[in-house]
N, C-alpha and C. Protein backbone atom coordinates (compact mmCIF):
# COMPACT_ATOMS: atom_id res chain seq x y z
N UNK A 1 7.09 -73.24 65.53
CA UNK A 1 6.47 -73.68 64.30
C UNK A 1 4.97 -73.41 64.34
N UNK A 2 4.04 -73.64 65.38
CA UNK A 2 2.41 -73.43 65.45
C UNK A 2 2.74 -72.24 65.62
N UNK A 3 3.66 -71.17 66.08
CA UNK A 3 3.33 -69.88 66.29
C UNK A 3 3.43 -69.37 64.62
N UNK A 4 4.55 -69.82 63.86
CA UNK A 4 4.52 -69.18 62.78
C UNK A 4 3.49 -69.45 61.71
N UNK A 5 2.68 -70.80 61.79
CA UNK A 5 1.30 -71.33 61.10
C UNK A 5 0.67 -69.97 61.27
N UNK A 6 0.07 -70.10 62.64
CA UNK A 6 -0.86 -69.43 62.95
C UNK A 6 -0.85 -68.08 62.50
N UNK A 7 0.52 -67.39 62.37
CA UNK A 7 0.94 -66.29 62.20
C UNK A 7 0.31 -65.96 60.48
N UNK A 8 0.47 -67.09 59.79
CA UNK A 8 0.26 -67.39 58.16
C UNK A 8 -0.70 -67.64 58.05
N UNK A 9 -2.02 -67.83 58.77
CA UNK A 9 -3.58 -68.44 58.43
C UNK A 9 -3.92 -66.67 59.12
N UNK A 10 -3.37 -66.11 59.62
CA UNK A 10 -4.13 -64.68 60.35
C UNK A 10 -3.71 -64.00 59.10
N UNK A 11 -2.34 -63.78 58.74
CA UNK A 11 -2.04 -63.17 57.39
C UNK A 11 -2.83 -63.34 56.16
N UNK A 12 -2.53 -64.39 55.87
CA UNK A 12 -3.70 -64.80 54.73
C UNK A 12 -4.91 -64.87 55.00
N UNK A 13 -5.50 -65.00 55.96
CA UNK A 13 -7.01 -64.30 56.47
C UNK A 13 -7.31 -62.61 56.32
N UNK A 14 -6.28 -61.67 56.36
CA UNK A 14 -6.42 -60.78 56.33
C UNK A 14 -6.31 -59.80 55.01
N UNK A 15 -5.42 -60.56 53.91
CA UNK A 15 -4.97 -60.15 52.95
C UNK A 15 -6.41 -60.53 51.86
N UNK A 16 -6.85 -62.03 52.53
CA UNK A 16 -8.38 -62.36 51.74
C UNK A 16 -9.67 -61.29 52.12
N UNK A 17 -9.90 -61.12 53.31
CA UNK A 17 -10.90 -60.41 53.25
C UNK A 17 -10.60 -58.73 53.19
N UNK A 18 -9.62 -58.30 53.28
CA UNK A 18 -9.41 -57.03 52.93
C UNK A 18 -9.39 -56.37 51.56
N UNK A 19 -9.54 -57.31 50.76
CA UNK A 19 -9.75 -56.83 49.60
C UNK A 19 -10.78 -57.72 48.85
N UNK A 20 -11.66 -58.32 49.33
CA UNK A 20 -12.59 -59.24 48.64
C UNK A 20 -14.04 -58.45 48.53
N UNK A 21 -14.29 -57.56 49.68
CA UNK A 21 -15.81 -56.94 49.69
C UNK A 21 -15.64 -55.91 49.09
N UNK A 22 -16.74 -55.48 48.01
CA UNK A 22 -16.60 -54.09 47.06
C UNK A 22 -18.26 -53.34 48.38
N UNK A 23 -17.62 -52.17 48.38
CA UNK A 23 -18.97 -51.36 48.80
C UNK A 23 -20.13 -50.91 47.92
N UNK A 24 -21.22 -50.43 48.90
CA UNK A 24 -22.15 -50.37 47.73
C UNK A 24 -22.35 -48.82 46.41
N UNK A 25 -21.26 -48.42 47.46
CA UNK A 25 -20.89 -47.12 46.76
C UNK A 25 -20.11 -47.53 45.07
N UNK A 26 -19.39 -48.51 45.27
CA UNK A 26 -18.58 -48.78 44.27
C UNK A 26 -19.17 -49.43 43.13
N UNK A 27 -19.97 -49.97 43.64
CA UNK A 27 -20.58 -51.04 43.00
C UNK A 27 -21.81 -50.50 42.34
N UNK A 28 -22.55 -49.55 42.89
CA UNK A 28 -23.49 -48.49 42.51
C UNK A 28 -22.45 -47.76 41.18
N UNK A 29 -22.06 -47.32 41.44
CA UNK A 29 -20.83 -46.77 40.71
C UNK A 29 -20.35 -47.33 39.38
N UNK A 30 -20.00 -48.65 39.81
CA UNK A 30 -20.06 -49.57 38.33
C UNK A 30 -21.59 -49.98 37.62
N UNK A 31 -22.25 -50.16 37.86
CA UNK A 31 -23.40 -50.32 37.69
C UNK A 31 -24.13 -48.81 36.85
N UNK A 32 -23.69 -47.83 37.23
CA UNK A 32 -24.26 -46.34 36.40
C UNK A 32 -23.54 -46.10 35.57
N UNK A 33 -21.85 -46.76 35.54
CA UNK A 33 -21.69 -46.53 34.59
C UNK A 33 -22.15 -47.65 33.04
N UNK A 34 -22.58 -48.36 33.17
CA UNK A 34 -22.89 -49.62 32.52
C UNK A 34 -24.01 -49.38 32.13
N UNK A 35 -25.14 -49.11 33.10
CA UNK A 35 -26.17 -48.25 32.30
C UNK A 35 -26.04 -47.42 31.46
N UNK A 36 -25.54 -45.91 31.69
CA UNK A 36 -25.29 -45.07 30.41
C UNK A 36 -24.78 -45.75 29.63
N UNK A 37 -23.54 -46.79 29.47
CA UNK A 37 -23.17 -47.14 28.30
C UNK A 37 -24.26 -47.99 27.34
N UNK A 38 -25.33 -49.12 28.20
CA UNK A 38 -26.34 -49.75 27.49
C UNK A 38 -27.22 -48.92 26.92
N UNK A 39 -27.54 -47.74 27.73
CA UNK A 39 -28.25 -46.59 27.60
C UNK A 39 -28.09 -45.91 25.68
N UNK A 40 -26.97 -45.56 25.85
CA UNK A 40 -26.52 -45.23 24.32
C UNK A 40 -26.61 -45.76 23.26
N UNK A 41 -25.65 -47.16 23.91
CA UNK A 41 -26.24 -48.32 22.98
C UNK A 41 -27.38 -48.85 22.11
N UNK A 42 -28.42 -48.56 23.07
CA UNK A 42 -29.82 -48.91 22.68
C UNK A 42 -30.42 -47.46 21.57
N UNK A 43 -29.87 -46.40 22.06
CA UNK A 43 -30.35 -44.99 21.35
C UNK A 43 -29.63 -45.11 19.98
N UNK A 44 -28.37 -45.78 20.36
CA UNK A 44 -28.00 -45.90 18.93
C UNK A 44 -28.56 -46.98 17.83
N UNK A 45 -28.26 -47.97 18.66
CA UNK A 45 -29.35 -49.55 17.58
C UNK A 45 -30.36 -48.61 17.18
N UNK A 46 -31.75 -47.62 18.07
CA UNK A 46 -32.75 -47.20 17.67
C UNK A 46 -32.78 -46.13 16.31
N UNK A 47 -31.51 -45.72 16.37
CA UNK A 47 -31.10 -44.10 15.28
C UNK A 47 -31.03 -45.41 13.80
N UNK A 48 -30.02 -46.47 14.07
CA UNK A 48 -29.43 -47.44 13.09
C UNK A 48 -30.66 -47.60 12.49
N UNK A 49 -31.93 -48.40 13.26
CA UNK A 49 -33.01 -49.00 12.56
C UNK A 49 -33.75 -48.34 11.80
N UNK A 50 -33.84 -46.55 12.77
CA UNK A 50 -34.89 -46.31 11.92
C UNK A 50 -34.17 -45.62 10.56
N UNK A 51 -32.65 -45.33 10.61
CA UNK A 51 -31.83 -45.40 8.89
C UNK A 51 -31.79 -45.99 8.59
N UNK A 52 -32.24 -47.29 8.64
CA UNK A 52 -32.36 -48.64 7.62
C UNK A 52 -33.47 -48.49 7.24
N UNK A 53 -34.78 -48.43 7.65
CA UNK A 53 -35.92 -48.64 7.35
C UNK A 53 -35.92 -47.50 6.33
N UNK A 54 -35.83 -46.15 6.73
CA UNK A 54 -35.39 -44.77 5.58
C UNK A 54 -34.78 -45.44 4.45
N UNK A 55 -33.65 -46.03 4.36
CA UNK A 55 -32.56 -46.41 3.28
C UNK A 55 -33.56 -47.06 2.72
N UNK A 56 -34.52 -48.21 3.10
CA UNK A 56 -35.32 -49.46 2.56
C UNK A 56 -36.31 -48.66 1.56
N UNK A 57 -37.14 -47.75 2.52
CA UNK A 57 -38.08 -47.24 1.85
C UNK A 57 -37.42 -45.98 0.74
N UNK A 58 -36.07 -45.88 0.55
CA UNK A 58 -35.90 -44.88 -0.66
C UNK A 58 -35.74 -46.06 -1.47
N UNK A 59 -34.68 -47.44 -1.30
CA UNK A 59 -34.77 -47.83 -2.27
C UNK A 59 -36.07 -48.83 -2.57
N UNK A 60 -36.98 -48.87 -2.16
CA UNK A 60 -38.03 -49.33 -2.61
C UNK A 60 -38.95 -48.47 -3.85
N UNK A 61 -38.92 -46.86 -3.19
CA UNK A 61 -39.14 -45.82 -4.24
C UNK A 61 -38.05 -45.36 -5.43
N UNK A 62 -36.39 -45.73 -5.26
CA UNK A 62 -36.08 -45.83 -6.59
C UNK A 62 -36.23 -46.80 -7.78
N UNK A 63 -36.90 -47.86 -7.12
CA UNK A 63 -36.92 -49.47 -7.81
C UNK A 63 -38.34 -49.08 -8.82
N UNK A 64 -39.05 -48.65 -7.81
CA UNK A 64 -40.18 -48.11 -8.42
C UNK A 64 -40.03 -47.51 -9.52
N UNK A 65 -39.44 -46.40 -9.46
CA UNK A 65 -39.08 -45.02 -10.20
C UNK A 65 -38.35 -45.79 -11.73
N UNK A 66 -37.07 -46.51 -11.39
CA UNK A 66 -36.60 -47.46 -12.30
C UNK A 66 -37.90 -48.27 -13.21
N UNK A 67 -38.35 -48.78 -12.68
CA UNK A 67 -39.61 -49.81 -13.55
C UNK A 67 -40.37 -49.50 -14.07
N UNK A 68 -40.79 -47.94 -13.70
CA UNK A 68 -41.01 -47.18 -14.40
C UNK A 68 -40.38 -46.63 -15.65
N UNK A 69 -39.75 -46.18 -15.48
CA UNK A 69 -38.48 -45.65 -16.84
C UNK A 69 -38.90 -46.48 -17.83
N UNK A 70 -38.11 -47.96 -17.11
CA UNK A 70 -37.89 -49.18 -17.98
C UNK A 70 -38.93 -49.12 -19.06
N UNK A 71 -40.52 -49.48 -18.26
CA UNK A 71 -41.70 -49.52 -19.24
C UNK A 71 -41.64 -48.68 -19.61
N UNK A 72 -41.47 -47.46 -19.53
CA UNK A 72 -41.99 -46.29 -20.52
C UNK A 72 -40.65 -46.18 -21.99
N UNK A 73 -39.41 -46.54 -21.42
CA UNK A 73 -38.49 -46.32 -22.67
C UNK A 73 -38.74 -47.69 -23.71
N UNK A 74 -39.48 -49.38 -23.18
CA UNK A 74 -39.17 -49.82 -23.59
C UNK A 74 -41.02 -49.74 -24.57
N UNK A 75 -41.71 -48.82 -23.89
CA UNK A 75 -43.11 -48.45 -24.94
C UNK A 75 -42.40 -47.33 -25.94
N UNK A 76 -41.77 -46.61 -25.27
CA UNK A 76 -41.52 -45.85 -26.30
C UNK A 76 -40.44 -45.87 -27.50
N UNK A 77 -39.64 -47.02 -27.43
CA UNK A 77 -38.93 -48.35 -28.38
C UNK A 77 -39.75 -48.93 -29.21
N UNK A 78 -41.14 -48.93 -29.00
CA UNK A 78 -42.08 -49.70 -29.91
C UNK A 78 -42.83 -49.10 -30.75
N UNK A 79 -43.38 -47.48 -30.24
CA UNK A 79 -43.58 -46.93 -31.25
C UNK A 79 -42.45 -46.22 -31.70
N UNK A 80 -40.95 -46.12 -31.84
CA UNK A 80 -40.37 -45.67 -32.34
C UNK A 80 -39.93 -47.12 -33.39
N UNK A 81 -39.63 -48.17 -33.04
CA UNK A 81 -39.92 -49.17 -33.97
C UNK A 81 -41.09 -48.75 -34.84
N UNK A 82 -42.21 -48.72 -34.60
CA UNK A 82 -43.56 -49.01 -35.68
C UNK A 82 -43.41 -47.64 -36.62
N UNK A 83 -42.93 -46.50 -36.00
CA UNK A 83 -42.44 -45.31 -36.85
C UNK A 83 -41.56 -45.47 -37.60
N UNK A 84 -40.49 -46.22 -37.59
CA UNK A 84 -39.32 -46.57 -38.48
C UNK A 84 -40.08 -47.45 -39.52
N UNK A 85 -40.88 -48.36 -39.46
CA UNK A 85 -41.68 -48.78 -40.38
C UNK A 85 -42.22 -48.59 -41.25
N UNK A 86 -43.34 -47.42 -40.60
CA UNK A 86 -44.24 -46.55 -41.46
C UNK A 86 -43.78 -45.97 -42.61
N UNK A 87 -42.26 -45.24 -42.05
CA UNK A 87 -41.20 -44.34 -43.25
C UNK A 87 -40.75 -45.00 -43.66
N UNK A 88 -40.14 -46.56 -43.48
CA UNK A 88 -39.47 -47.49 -44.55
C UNK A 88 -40.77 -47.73 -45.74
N UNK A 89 -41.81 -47.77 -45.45
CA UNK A 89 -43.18 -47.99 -45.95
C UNK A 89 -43.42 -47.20 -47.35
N UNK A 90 -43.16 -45.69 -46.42
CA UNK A 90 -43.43 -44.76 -47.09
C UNK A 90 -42.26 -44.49 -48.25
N UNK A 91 -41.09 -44.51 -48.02
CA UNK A 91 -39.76 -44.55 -48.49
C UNK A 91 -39.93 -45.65 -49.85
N UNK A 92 -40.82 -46.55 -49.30
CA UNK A 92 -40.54 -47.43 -50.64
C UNK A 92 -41.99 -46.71 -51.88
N UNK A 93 -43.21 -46.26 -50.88
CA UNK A 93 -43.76 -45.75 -52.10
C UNK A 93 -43.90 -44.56 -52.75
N UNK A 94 -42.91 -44.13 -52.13
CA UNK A 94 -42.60 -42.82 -52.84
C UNK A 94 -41.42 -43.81 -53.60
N UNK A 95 -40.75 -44.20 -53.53
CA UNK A 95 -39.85 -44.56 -54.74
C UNK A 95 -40.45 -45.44 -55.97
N UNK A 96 -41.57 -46.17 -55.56
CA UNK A 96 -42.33 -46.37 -56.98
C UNK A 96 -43.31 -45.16 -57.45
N UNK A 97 -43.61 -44.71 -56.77
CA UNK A 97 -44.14 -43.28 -57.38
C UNK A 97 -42.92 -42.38 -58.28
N UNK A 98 -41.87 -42.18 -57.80
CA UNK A 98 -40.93 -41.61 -58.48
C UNK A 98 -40.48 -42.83 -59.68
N UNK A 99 -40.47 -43.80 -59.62
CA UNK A 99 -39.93 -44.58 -60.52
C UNK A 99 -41.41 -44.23 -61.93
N UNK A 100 -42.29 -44.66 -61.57
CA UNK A 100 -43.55 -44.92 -62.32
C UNK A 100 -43.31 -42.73 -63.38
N UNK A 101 -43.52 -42.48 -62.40
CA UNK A 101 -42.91 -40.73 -62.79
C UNK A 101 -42.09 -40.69 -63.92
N UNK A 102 -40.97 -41.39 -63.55
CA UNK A 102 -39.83 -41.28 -64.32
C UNK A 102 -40.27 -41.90 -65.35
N UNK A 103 -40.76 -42.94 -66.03
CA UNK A 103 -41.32 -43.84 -67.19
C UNK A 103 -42.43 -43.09 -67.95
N UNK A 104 -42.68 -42.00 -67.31
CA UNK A 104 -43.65 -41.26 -68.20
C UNK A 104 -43.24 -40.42 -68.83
């Protein structure tokens, strides 16, 4: 019985440390690859930001471009209003001119 203990604490002593230590080869190894992957990572977040900031600053210059328009179609609504005026204006005195015409 102590022979077969003993037999089971050397076994399981051996099965634990035979596979518990990684070398530094391996471990170097995992480690480079983890870098390149953060490596990319970071090149990519950097590509992402600076196409956001691009995307930001076009639409900051179409917003522009828009508010522009806006004011200019909604000035040029006002003198096309005050022109519709003028000829309703005119429309009416030429029709008392033609009326007054006609009575003569």
């Amino acid at each position: 019985m102590k022979k077969s203990v003993v037999i089971m604490m050397l076994l399981s002593f051996l099965v634990t440390f035979s596979y518990g230590c990684a070398s530094k080869g391996y471990v170097k190894e995992q480690n480079d690859a983890l870098a390149d992957r953060i490596n990319k990572l970071e090149a990519s977040s950097a590509s992402n930001k600076a196409d956001a900031e691009k995307a930001k600053a076009d639409a900051a210059k179409a917003l522009q471009t828009a508010q522009d328009c806006a004011s200019k179609s909604e000035n040029d609504a006002q003198r096309a209003e005050a022109a519709a005026k003028r000829a309703e204006a005119a429309a009416k005195k030429a029709e008392k001119a033609f009326e007054l015409h006609q009575r003569k």
